[in-house]
C-alpha atoms as a PDB file:
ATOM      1  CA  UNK A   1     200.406  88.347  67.432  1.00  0.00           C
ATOM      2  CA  UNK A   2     201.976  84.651  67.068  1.00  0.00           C
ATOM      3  CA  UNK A   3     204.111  86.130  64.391  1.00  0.00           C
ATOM      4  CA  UNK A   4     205.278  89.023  65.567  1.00  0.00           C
ATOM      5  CA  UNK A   5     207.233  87.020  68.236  1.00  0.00           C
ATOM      6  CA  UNK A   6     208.471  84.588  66.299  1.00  0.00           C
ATOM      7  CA  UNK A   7     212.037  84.244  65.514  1.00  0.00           C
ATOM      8  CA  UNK A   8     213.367  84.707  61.953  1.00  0.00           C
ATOM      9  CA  UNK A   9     215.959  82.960  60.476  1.00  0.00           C
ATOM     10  CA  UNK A  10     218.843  84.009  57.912  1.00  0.00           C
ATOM     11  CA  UNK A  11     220.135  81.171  56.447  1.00  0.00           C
ATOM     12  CA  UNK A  12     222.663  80.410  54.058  1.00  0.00           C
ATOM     13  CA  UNK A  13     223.610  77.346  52.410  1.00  0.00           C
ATOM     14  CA  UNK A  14     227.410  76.231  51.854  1.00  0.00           C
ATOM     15  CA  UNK A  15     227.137  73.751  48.798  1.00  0.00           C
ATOM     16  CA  UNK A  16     224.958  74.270  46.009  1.00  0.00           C
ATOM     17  CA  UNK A  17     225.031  74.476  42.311  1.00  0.00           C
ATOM     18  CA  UNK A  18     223.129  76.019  39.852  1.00  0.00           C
ATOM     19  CA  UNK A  19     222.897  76.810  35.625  1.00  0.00           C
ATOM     20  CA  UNK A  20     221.667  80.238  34.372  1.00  0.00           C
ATOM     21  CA  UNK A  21     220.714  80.453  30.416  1.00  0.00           C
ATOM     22  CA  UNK A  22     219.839  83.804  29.546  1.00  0.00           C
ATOM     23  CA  UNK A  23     218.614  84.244  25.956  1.00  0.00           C
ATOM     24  CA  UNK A  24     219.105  88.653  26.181  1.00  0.00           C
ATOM     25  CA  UNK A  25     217.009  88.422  22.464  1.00  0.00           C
ATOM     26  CA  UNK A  26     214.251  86.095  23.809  1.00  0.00           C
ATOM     27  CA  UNK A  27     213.910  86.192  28.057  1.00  0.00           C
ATOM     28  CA  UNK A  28     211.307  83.246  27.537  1.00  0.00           C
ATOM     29  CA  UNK A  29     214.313  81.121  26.267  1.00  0.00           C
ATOM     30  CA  UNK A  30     216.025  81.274  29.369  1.00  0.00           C
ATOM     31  CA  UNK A  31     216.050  79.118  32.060  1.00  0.00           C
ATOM     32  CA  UNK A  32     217.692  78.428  35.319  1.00  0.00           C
ATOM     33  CA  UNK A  33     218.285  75.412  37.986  1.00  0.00           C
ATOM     34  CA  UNK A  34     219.036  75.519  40.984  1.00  0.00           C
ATOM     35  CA  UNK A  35     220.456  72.920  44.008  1.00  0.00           C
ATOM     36  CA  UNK A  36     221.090  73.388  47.311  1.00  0.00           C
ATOM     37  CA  UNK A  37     222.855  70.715  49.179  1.00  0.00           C
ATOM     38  CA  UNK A  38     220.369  70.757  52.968  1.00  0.00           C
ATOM     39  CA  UNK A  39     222.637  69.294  55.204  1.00  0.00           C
ATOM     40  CA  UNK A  40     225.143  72.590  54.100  1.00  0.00           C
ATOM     41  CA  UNK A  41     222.294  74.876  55.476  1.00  0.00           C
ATOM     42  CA  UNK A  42     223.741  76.912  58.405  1.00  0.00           C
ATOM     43  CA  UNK A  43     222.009  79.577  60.732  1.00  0.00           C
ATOM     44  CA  UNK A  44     223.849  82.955  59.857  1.00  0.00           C
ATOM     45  CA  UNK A  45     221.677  85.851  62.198  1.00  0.00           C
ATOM     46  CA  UNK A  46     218.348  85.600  63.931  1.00  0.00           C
ATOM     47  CA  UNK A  47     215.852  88.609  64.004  1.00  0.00           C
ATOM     48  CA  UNK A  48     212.693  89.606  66.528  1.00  0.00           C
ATOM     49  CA  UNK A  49     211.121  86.623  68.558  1.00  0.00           C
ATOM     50  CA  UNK A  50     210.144  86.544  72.375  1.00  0.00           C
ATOM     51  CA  UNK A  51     214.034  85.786  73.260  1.00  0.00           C
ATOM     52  CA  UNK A  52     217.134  85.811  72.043  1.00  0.00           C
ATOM     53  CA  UNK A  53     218.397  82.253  71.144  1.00  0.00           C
ATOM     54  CA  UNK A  54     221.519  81.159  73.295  1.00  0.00           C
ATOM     55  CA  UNK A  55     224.100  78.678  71.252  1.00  0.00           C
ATOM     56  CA  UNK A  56     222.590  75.927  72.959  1.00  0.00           C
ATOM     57  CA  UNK A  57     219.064  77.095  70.565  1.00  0.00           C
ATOM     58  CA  UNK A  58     220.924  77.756  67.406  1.00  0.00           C
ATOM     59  CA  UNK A  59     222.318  73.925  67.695  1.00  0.00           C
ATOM     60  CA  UNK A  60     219.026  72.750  68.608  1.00  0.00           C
ATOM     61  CA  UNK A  61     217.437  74.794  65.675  1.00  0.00           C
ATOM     62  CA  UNK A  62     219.755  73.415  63.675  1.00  0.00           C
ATOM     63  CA  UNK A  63     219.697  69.707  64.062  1.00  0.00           C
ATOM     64  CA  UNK A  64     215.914  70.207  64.264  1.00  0.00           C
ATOM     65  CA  UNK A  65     216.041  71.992  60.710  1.00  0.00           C
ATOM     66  CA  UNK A  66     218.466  68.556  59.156  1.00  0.00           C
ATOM     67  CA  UNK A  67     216.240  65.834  61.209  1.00  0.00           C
ATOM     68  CA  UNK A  68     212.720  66.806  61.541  1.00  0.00           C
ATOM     69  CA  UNK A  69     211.965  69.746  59.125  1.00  0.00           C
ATOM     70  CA  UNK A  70     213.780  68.889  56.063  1.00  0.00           C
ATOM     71  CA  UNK A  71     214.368  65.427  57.111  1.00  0.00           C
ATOM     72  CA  UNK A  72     218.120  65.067  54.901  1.00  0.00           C
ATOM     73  CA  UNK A  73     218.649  61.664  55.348  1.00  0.00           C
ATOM     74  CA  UNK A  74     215.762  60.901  52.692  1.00  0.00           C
ATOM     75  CA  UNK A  75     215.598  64.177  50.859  1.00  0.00           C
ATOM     76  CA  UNK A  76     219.021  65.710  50.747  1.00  0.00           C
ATOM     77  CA  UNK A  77     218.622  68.339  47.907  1.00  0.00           C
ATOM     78  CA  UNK A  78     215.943  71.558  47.465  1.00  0.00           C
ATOM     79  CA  UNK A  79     215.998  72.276  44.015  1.00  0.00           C
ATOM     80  CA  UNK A  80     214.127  74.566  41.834  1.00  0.00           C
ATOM     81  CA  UNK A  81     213.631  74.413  38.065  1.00  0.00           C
ATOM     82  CA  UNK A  82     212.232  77.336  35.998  1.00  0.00           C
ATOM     83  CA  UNK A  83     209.219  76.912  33.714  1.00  0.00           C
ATOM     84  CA  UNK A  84     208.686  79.869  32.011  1.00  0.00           C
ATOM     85  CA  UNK A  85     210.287  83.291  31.984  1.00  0.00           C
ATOM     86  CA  UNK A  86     208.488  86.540  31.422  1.00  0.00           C
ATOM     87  CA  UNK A  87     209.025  90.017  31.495  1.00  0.00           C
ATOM     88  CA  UNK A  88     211.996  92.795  30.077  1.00  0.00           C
ATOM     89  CA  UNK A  89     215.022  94.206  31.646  1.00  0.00           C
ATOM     90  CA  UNK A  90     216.072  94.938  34.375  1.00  0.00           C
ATOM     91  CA  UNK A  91     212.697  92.499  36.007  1.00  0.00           C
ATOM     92  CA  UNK A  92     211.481  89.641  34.984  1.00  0.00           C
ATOM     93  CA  UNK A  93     209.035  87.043  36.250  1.00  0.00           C
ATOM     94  CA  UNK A  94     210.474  83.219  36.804  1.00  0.00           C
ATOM     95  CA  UNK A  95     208.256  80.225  37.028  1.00  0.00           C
ATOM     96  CA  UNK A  96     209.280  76.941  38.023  1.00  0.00           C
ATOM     97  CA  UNK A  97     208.757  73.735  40.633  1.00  0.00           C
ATOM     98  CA  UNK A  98     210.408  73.842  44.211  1.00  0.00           C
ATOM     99  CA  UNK A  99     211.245  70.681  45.579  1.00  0.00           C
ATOM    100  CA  UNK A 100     211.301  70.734  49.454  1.00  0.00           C
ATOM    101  CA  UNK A 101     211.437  67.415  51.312  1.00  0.00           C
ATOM    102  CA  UNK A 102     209.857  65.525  48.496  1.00  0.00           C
ATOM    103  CA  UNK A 103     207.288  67.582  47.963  1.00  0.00           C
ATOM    104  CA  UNK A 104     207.068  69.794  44.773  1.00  0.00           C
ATOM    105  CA  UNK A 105     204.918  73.390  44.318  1.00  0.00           C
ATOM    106  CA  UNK A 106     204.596  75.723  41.612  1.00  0.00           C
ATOM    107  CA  UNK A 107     206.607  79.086  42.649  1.00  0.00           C
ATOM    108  CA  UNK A 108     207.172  82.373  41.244  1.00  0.00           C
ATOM    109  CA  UNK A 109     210.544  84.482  41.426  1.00  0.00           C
ATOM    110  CA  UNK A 110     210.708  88.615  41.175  1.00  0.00           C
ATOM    111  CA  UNK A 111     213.947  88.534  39.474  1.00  0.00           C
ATOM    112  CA  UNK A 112     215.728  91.627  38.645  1.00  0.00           C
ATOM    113  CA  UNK A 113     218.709  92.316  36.705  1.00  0.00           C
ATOM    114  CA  UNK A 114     221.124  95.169  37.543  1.00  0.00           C
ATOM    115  CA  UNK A 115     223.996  94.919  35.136  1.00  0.00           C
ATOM    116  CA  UNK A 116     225.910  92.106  36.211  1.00  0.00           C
ATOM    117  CA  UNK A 117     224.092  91.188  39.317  1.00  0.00           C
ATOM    118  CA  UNK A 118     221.559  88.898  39.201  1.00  0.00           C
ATOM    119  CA  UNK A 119     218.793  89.070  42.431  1.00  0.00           C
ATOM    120  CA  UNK A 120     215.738  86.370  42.856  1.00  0.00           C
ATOM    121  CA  UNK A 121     213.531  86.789  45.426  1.00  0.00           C
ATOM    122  CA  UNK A 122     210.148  84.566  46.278  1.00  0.00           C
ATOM    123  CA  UNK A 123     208.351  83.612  49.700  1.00  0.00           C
ATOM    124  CA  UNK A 124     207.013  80.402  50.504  1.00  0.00           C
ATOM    125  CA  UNK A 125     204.658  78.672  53.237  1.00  0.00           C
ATOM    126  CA  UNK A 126     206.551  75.934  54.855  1.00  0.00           C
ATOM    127  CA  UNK A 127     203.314  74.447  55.404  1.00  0.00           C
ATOM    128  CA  UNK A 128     202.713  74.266  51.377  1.00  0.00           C
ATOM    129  CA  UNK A 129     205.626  71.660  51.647  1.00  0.00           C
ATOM    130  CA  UNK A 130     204.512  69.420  54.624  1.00  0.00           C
ATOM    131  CA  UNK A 131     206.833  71.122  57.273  1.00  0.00           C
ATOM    132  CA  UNK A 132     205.263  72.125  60.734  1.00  0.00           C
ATOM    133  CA  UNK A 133     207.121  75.260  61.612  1.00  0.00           C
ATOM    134  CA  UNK A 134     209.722  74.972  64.796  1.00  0.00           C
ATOM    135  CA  UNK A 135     208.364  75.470  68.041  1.00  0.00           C
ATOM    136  CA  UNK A 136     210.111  75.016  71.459  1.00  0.00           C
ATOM    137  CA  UNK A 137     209.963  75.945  74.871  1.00  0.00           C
ATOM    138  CA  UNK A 138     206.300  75.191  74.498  1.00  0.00           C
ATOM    139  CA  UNK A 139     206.327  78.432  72.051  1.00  0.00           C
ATOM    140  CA  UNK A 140     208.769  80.233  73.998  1.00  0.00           C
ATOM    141  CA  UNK A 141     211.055  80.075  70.680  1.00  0.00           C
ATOM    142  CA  UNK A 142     209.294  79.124  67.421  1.00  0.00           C
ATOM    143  CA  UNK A 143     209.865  79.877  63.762  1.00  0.00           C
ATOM    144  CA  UNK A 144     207.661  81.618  61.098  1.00  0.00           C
ATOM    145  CA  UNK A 145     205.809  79.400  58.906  1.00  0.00           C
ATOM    146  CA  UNK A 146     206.605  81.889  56.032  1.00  0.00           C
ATOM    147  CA  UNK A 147     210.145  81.822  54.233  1.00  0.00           C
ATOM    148  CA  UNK A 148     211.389  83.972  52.234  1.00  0.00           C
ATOM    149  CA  UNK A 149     214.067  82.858  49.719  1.00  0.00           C
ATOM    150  CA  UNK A 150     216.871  85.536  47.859  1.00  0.00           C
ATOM    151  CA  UNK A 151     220.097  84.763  45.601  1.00  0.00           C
ATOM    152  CA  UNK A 152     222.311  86.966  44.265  1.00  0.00           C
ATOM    153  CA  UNK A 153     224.957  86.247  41.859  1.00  0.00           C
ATOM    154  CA  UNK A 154     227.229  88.102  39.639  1.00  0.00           C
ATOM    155  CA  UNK A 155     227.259  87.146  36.254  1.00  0.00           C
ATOM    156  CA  UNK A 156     230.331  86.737  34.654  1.00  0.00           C
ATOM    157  CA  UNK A 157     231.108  89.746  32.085  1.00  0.00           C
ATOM    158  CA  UNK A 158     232.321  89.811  28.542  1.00  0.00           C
END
């Protein structure tokens, strides 16, 4: 029931970088990297939960999210490096190391190719990472410990 009243977050970072090498002849010769700057991290929309959050929460969430969760003073980068690639077009299977607040796990990305637009989607337990979900209002407002990660890019075409 906890879950079901918790608030979700979309988020979307503003700075980030990234390389994509796609070998079309041999997917397991690709590769990909990706950076995401965590102070640039800003609260787009927020879904379900008990209440709706007033400005006043968002801000709160937010400087929660730089100071306590993903603590950006010491760790100012998630990154994610691919391992292996499996799979044929248009899905493939990505492999590779998240770094979140120091702490590095083995994830998996559902990728799927759709001409020239590129979606990868994977879910992960902040708790994996070290990160106690957000909880205020003595549970009044708290955040999932699941999230649930997506990019989309267009590829450039020839």
């Amino acid at each position: 029931m906890g879950a079901k009243l918790a608030h979700d977050l979309i988020l979307s970072p503003t700075r980030w970088s990234g390389t994509l090498n796609v070998d079309a002849d041999n997917p397991a010769a690709s590769g990909a990297e990706l950076t995401i700057d965590a102070r640039s991290i800003e609260i787009l929309e927020t879904v379900g939960g008990m209440m709706s959050l007033s400005d006043k929460d968002r801000k709160k969430i937010a400087k929660n999210m730089e100071e306590d969760v993903l603590h950006t003073d010491k760790h100012p980068n998630l990154t994610f490096a691919s391992t292996s690639v499996s799979g044929s077009e248009p899905n493939f299977n990505v492999a590779g190391n998240m770094t979140v607040v120091g702490t590095t796990r083995p994830v998996n990305l559902a990728v799927n190719v759709n001409g020239s637009t590129v979606t990868a989607k994977t879910s992960i337990s902040q708790k994996d990472f070290g990160i106690k979900p957000f909880s205020a209002m003595m549970g009044a407002i708290k955040l999932r410990d699941d999230v649930d990660f997506e990019l989309t890019i267009e590829l450039p075409t020839a």
